[in-house]
Protein backbone atom coordinates (compact mmCIF):
# COMPACT_ATOMS: atom_id res chain seq x y z
CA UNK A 1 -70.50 -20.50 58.14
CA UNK A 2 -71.90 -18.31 60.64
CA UNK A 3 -72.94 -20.94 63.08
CA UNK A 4 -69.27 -22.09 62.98
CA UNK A 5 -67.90 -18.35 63.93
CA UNK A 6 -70.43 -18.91 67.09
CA UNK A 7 -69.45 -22.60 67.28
CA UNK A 8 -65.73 -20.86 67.91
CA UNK A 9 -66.57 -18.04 70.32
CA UNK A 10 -68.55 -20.34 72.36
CA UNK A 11 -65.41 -22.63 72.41
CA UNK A 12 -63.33 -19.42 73.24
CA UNK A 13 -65.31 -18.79 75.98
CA UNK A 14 -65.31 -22.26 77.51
CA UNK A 15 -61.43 -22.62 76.56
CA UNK A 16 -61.86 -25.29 74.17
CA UNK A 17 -59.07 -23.61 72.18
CA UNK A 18 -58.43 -26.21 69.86
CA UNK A 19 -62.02 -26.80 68.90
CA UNK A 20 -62.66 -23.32 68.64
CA UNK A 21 -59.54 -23.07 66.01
CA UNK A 22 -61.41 -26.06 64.13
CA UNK A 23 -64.82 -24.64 63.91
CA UNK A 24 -63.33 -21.15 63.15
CA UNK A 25 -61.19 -22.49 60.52
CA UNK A 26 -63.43 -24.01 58.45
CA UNK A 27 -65.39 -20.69 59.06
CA UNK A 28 -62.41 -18.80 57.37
CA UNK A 29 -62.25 -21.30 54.59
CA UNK A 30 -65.55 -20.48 53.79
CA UNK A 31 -65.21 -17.15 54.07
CA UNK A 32 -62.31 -17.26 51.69
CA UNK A 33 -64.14 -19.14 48.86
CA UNK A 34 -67.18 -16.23 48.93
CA UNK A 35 -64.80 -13.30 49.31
CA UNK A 36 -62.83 -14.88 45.90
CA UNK A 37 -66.10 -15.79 44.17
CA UNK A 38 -67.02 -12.42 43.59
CA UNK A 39 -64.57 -9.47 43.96
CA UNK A 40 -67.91 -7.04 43.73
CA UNK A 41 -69.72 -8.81 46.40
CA UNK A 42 -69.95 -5.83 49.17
CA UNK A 43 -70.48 -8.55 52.05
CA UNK A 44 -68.00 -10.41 51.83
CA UNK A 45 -64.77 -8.82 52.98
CA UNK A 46 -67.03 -7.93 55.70
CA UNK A 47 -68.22 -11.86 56.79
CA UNK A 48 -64.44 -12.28 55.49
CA UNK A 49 -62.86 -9.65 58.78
CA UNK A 50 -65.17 -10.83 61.38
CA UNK A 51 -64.23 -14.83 60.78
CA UNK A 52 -60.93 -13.41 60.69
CA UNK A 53 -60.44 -11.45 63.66
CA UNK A 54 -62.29 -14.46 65.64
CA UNK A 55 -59.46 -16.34 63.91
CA UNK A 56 -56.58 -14.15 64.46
CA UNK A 57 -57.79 -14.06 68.50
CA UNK A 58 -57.80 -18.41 68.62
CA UNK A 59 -54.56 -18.57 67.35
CA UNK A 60 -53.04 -15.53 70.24
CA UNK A 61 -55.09 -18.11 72.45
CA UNK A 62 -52.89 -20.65 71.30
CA UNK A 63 -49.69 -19.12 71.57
CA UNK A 64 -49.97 -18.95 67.71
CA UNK A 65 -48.89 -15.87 67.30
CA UNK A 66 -46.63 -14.55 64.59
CA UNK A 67 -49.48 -16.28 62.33
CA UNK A 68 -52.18 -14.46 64.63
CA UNK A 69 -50.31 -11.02 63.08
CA UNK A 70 -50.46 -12.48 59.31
CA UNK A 71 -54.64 -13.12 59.87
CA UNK A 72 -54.40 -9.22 61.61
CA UNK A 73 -52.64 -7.73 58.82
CA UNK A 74 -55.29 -9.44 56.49
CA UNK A 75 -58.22 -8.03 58.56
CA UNK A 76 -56.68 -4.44 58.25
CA UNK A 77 -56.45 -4.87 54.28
CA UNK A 78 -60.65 -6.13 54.34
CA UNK A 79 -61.37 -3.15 56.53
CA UNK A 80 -59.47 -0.56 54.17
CA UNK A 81 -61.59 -2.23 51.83
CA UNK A 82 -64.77 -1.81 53.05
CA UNK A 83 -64.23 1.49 54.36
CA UNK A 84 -62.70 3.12 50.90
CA UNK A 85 -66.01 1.40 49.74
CA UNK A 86 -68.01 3.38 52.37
CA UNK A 87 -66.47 6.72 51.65
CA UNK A 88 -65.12 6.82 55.00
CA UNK A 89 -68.69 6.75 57.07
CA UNK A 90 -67.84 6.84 60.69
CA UNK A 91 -69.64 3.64 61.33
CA UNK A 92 -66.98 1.41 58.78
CA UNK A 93 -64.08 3.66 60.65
CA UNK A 94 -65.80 2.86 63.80
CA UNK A 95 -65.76 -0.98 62.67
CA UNK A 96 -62.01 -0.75 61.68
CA UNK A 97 -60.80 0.67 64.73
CA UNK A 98 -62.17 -2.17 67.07
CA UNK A 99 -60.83 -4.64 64.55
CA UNK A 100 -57.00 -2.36 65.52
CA UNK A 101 -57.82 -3.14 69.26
CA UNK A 102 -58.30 -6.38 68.85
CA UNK A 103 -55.28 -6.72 66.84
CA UNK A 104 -53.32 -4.45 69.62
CA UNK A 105 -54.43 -6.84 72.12
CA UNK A 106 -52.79 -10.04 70.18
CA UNK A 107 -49.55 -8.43 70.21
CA UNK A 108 -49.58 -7.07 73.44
CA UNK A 109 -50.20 -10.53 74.58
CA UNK A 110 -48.02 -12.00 71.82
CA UNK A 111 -45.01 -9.87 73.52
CA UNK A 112 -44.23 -7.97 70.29
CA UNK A 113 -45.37 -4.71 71.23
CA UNK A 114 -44.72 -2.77 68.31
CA UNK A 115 -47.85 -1.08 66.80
CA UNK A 116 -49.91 -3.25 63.52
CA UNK A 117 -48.79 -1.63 60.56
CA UNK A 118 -52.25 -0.66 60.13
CA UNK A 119 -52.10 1.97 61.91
CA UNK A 120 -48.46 3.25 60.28
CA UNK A 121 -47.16 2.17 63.81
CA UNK A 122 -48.53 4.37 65.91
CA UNK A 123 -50.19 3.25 69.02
């Protein structure tokens, strides 16, 4: 799974948009099927948000993007996740807050510049 979320930023990088959606796809799917095997597992809403955001930033490549702010609003939910989990320790909060900018950036680009809800819609 992790060689496919590299498979997809290398794609990214090189514009191969639509490959990078396939490899980062079947990345997510993957990433699904751990995160549901085990509600306890502590990694796996982690593996779970990166995949994602790399997700939710192919499809803004794509001009996919009211389903770009569906994957961000399920990043946000992982990340409250993992930082409740935490106890709030500035390196999760630090973690959650580029995962926001990211997000930010997709609908900037995406036109809708409201704020994610994530943030209560503040910018």
């Amino acid at each position: 799974m992790t060689s496919l979320g590299y498979r997809a930023i290398v794609h990214r990088a090189n514009e191969r948009n639509d490959l990078a959606r396939q490899s980062i796809e079947q990345a997510r799917a993957e990433a699904l099927r751990l995160r549901d095997r085990d509600p306890g597992d502590v990694s796996a809403p982690q593996l779970f948000a990166v995949v994602s955001e790399v997700h939710m930033e192919t499809l803004s490549d794509l001009g996919r993007y009211a389903e770009a702010y569906r994957i961000g609003d399920e990043v946000h939910a992982a990340y409250r996740i993992m930082v409740d989990r935490a106890g709030n320790a500035p390196g999760q909060l630090r973690s959650m807050a580029m995962a926001l900018r990211s997000d930010v950036e997709v609908h900037y680009n995406g036109g809708d510049l409201r704020a994610p809800a994530a943030s209560g819609g503040r910018l």
